[in-house]
PDB file of N, CA and C in Angstrom:
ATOM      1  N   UNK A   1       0.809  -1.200   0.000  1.00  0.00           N
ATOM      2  CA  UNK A   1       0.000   0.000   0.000  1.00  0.00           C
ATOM      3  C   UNK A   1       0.857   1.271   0.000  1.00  0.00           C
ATOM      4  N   UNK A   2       1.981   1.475   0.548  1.00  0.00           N
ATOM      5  CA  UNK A   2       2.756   2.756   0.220  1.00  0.00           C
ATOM      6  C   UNK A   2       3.355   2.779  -0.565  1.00  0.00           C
ATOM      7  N   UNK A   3       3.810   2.147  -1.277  1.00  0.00           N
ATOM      8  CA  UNK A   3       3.972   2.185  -3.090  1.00  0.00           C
ATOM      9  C   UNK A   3       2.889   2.610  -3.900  1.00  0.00           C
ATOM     10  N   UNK A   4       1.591   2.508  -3.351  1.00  0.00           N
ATOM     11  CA  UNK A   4       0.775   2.722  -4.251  1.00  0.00           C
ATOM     12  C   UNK A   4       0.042   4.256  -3.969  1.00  0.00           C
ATOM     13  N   UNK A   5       0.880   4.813  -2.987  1.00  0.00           N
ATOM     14  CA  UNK A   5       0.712   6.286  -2.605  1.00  0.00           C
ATOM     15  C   UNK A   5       1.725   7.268  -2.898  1.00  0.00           C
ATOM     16  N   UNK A   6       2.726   6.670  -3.328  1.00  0.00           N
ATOM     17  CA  UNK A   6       4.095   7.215  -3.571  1.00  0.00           C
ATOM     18  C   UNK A   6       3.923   7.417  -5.087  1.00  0.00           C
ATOM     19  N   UNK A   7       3.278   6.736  -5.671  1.00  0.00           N
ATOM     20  CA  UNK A   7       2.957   6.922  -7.179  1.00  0.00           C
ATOM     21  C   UNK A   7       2.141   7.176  -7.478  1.00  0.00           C
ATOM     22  N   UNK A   8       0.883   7.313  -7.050  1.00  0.00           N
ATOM     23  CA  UNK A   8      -0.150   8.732  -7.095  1.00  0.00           C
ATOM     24  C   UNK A   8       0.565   9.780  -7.028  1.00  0.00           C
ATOM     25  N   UNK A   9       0.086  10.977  -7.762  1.00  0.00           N
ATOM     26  CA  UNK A   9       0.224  12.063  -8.304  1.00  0.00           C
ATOM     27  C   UNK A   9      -0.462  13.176  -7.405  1.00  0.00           C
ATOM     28  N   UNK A  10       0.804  13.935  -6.929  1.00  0.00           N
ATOM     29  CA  UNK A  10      -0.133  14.977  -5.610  1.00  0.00           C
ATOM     30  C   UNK A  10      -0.585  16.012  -6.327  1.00  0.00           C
ATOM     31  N   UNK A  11      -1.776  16.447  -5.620  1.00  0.00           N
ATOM     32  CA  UNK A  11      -2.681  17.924  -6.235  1.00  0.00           C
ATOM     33  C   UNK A  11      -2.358  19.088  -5.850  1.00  0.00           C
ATOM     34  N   UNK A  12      -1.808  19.842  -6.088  1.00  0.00           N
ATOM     35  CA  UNK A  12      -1.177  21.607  -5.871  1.00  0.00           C
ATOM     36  C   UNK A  12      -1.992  22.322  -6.642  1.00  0.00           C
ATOM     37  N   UNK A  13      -2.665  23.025  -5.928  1.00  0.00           N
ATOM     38  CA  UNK A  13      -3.698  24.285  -5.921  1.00  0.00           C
ATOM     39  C   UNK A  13      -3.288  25.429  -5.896  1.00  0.00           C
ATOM     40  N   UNK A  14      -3.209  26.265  -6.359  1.00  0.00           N
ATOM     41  CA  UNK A  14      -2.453  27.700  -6.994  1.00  0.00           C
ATOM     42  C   UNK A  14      -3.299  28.968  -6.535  1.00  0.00           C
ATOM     43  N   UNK A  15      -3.123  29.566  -5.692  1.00  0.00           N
ATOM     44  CA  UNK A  15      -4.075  30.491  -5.590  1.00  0.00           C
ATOM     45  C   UNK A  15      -3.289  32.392  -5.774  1.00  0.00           C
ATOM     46  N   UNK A  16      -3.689  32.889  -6.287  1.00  0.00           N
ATOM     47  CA  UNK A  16      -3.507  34.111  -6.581  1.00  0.00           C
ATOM     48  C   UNK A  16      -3.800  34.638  -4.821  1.00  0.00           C
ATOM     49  N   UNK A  17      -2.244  35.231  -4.909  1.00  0.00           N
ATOM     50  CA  UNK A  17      -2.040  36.052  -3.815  1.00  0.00           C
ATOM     51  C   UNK A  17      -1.954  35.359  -2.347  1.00  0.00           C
ATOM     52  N   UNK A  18      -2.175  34.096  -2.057  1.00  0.00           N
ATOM     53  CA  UNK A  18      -1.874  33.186  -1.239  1.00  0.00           C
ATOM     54  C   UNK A  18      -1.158  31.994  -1.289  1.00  0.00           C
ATOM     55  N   UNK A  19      -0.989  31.001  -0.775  1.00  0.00           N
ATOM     56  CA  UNK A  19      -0.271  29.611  -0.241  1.00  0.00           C
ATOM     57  C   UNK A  19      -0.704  28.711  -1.657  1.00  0.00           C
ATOM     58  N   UNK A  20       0.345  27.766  -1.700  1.00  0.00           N
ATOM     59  CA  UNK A  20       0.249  26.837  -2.295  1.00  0.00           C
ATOM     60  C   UNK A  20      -0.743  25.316  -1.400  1.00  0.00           C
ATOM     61  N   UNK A  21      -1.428  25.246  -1.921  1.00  0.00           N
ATOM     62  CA  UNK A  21      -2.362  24.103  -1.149  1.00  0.00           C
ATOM     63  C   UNK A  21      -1.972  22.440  -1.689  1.00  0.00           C
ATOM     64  N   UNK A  22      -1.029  21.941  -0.297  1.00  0.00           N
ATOM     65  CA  UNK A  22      -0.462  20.457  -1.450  1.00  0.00           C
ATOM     66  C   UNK A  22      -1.407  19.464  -0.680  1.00  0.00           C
ATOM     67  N   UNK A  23      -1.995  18.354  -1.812  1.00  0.00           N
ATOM     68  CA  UNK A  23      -2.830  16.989  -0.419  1.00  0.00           C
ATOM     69  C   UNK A  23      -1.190  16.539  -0.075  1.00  0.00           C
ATOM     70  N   UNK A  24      -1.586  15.941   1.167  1.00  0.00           N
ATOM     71  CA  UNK A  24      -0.769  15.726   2.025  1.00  0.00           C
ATOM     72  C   UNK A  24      -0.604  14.056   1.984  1.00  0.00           C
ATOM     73  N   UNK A  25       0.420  13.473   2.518  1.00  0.00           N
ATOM     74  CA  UNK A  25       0.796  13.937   3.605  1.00  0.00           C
ATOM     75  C   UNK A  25       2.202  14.731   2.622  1.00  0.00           C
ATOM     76  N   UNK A  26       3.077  15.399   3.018  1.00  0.00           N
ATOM     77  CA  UNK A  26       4.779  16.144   2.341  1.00  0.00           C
ATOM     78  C   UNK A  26       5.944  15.802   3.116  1.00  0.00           C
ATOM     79  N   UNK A  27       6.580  15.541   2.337  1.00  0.00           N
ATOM     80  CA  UNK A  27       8.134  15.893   2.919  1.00  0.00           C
ATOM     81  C   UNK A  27       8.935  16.754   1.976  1.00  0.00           C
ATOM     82  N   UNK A  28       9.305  18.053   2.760  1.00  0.00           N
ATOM     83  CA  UNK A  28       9.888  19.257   1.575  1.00  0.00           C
ATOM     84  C   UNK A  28      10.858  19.357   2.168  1.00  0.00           C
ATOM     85  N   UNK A  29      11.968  19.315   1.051  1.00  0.00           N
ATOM     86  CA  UNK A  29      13.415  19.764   1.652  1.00  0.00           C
ATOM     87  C   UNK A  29      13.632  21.330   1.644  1.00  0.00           C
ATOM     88  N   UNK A  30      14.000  21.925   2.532  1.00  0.00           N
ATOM     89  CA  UNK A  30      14.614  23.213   2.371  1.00  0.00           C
ATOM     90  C   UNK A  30      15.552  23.645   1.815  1.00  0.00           C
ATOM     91  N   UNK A  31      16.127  24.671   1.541  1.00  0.00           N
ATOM     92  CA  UNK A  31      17.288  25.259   1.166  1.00  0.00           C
ATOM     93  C   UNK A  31      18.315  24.887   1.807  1.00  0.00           C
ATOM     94  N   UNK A  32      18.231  25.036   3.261  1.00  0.00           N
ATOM     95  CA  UNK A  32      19.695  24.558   3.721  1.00  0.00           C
ATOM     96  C   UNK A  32      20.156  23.057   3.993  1.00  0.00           C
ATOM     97  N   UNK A  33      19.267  22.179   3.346  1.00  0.00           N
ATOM     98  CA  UNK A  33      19.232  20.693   3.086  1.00  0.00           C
ATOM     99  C   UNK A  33      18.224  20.245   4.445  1.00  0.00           C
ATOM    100  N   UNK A  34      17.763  20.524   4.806  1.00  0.00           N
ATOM    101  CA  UNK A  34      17.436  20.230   6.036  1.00  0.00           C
ATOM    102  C   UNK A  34      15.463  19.713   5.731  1.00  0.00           C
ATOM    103  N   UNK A  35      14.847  18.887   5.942  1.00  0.00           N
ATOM    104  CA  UNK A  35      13.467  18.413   5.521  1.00  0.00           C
ATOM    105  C   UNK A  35      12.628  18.542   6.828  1.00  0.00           C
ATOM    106  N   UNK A  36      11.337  19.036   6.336  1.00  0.00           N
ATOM    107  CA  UNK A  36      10.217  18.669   7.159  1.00  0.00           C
ATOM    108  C   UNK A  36       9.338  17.855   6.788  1.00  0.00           C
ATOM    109  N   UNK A  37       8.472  17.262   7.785  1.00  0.00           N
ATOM    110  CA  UNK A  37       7.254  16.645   7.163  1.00  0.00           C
ATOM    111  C   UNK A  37       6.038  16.945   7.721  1.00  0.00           C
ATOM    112  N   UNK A  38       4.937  16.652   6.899  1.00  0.00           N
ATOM    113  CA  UNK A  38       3.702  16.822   7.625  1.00  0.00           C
ATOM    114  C   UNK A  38       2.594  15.895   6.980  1.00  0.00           C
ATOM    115  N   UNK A  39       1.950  15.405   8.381  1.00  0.00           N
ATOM    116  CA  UNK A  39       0.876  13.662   7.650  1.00  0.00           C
ATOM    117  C   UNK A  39      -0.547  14.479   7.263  1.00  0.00           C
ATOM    118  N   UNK A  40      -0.593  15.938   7.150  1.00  0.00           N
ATOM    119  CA  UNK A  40      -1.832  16.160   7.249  1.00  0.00           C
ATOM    120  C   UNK A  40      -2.439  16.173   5.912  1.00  0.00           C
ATOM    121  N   UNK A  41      -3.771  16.172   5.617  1.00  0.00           N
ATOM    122  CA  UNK A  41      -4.361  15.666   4.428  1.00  0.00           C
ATOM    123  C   UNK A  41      -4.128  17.016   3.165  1.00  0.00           C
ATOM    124  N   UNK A  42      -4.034  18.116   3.960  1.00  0.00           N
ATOM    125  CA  UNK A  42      -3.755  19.190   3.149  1.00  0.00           C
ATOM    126  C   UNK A  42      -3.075  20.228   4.081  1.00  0.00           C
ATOM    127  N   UNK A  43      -1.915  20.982   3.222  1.00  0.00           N
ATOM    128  CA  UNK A  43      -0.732  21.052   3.873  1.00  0.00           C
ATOM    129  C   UNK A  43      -1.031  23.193   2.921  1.00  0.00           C
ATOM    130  N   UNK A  44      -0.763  24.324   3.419  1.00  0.00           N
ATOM    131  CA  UNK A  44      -0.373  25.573   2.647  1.00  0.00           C
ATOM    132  C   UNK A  44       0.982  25.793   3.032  1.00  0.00           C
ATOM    133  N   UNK A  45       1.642  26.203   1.794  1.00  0.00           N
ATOM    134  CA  UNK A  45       3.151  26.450   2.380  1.00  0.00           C
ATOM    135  C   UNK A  45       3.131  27.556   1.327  1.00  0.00           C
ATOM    136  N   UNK A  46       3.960  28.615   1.990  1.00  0.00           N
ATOM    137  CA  UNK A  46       4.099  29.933   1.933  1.00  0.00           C
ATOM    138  C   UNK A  46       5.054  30.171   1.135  1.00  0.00           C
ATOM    139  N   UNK A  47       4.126  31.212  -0.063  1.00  0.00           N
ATOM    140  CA  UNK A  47       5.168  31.566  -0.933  1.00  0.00           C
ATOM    141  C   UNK A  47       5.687  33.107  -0.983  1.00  0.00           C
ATOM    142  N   UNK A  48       5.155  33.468   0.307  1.00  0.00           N
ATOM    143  CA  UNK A  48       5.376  35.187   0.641  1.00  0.00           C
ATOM    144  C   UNK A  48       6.752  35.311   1.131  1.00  0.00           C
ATOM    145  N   UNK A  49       7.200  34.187   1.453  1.00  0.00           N
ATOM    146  CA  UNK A  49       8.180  34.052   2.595  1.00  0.00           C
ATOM    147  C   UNK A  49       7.829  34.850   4.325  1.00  0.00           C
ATOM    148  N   UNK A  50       7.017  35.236   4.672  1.00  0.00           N
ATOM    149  CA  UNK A  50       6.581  36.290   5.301  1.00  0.00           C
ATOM    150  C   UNK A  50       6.060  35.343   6.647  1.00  0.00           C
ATOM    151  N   UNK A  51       5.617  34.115   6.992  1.00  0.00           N
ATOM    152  CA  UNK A  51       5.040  33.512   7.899  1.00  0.00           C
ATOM    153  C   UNK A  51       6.483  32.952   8.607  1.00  0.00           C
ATOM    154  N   UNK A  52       6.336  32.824   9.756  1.00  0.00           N
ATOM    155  CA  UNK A  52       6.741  32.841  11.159  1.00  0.00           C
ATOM    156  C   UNK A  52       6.601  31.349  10.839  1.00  0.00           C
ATOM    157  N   UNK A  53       6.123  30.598  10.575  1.00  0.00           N
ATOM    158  CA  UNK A  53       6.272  29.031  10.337  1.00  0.00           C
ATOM    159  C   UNK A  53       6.792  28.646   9.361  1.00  0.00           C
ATOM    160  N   UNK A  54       7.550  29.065   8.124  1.00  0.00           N
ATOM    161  CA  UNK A  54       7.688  28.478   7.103  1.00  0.00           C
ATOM    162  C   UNK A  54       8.531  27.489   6.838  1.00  0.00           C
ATOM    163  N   UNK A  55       8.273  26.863   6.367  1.00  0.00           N
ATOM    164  CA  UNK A  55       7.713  26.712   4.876  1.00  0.00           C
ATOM    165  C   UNK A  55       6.111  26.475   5.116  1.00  0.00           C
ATOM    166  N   UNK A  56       5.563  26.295   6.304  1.00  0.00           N
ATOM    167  CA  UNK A  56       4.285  26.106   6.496  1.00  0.00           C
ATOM    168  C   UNK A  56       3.272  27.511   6.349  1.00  0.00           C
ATOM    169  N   UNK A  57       2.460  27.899   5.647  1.00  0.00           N
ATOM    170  CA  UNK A  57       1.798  29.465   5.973  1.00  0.00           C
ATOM    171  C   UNK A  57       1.112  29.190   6.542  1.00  0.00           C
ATOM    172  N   UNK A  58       1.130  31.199   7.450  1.00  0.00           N
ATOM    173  CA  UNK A  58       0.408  31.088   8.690  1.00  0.00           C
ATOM    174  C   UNK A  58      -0.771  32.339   8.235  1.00  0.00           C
ATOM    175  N   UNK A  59      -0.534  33.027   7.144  1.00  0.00           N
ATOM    176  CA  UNK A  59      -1.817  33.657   6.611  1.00  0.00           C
ATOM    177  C   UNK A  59      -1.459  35.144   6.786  1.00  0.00           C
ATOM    178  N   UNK A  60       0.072  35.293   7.164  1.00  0.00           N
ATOM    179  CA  UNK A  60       0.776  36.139   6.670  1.00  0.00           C
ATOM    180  C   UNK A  60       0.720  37.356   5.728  1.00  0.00           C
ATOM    181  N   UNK A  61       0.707  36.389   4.632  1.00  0.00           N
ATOM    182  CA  UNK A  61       0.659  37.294   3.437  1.00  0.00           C
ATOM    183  C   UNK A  61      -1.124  37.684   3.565  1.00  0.00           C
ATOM    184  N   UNK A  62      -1.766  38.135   4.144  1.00  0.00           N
ATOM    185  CA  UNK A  62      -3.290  39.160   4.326  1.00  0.00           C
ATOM    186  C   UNK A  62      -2.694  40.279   4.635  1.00  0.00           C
ATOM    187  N   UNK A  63      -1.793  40.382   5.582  1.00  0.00           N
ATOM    188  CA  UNK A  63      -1.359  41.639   6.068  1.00  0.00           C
ATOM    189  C   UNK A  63      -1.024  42.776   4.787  1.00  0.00           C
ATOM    190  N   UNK A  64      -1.218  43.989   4.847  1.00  0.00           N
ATOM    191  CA  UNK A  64      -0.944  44.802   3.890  1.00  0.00           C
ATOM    192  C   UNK A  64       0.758  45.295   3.897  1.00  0.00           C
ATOM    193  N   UNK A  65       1.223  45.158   2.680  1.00  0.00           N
ATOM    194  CA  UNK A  65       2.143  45.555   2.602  1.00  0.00           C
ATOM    195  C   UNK A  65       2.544  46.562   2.977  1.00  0.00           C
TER     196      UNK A  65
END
């Protein structure tokens, strides 16, 4: 059964002016090589750079520039 989840094809949702919405569960490597994970069914990770959790968004980017 986790072979057969590993090769399903994850869904990334694009939203204008907010987070990328991935189904879950993720494991994203960072920049400085370093990985997180998360088992949750749907995961926003921040493309403002601006959230206090990231790579996870925290809804950040609402605030006015």
């Amino acid at each position: 059964m986790p072979q057969e989840s590993a090769r399903r094809a994850r869904r990334i949702t694009v939203q204008r002016r907010g987070p990328l919405l991935v189904e879950g569960p993720v494991e994203i490597e960072l920049e400085d090589g370093t990985t997180v994970f998360s088992d949750r069914f749907r995961v926003a990770l921040c493309t403002c750079r601006r959230s206090r959790r990231y790579p996870w968004c925290d809804t950040s980017h609402r605030r006015k520039s």
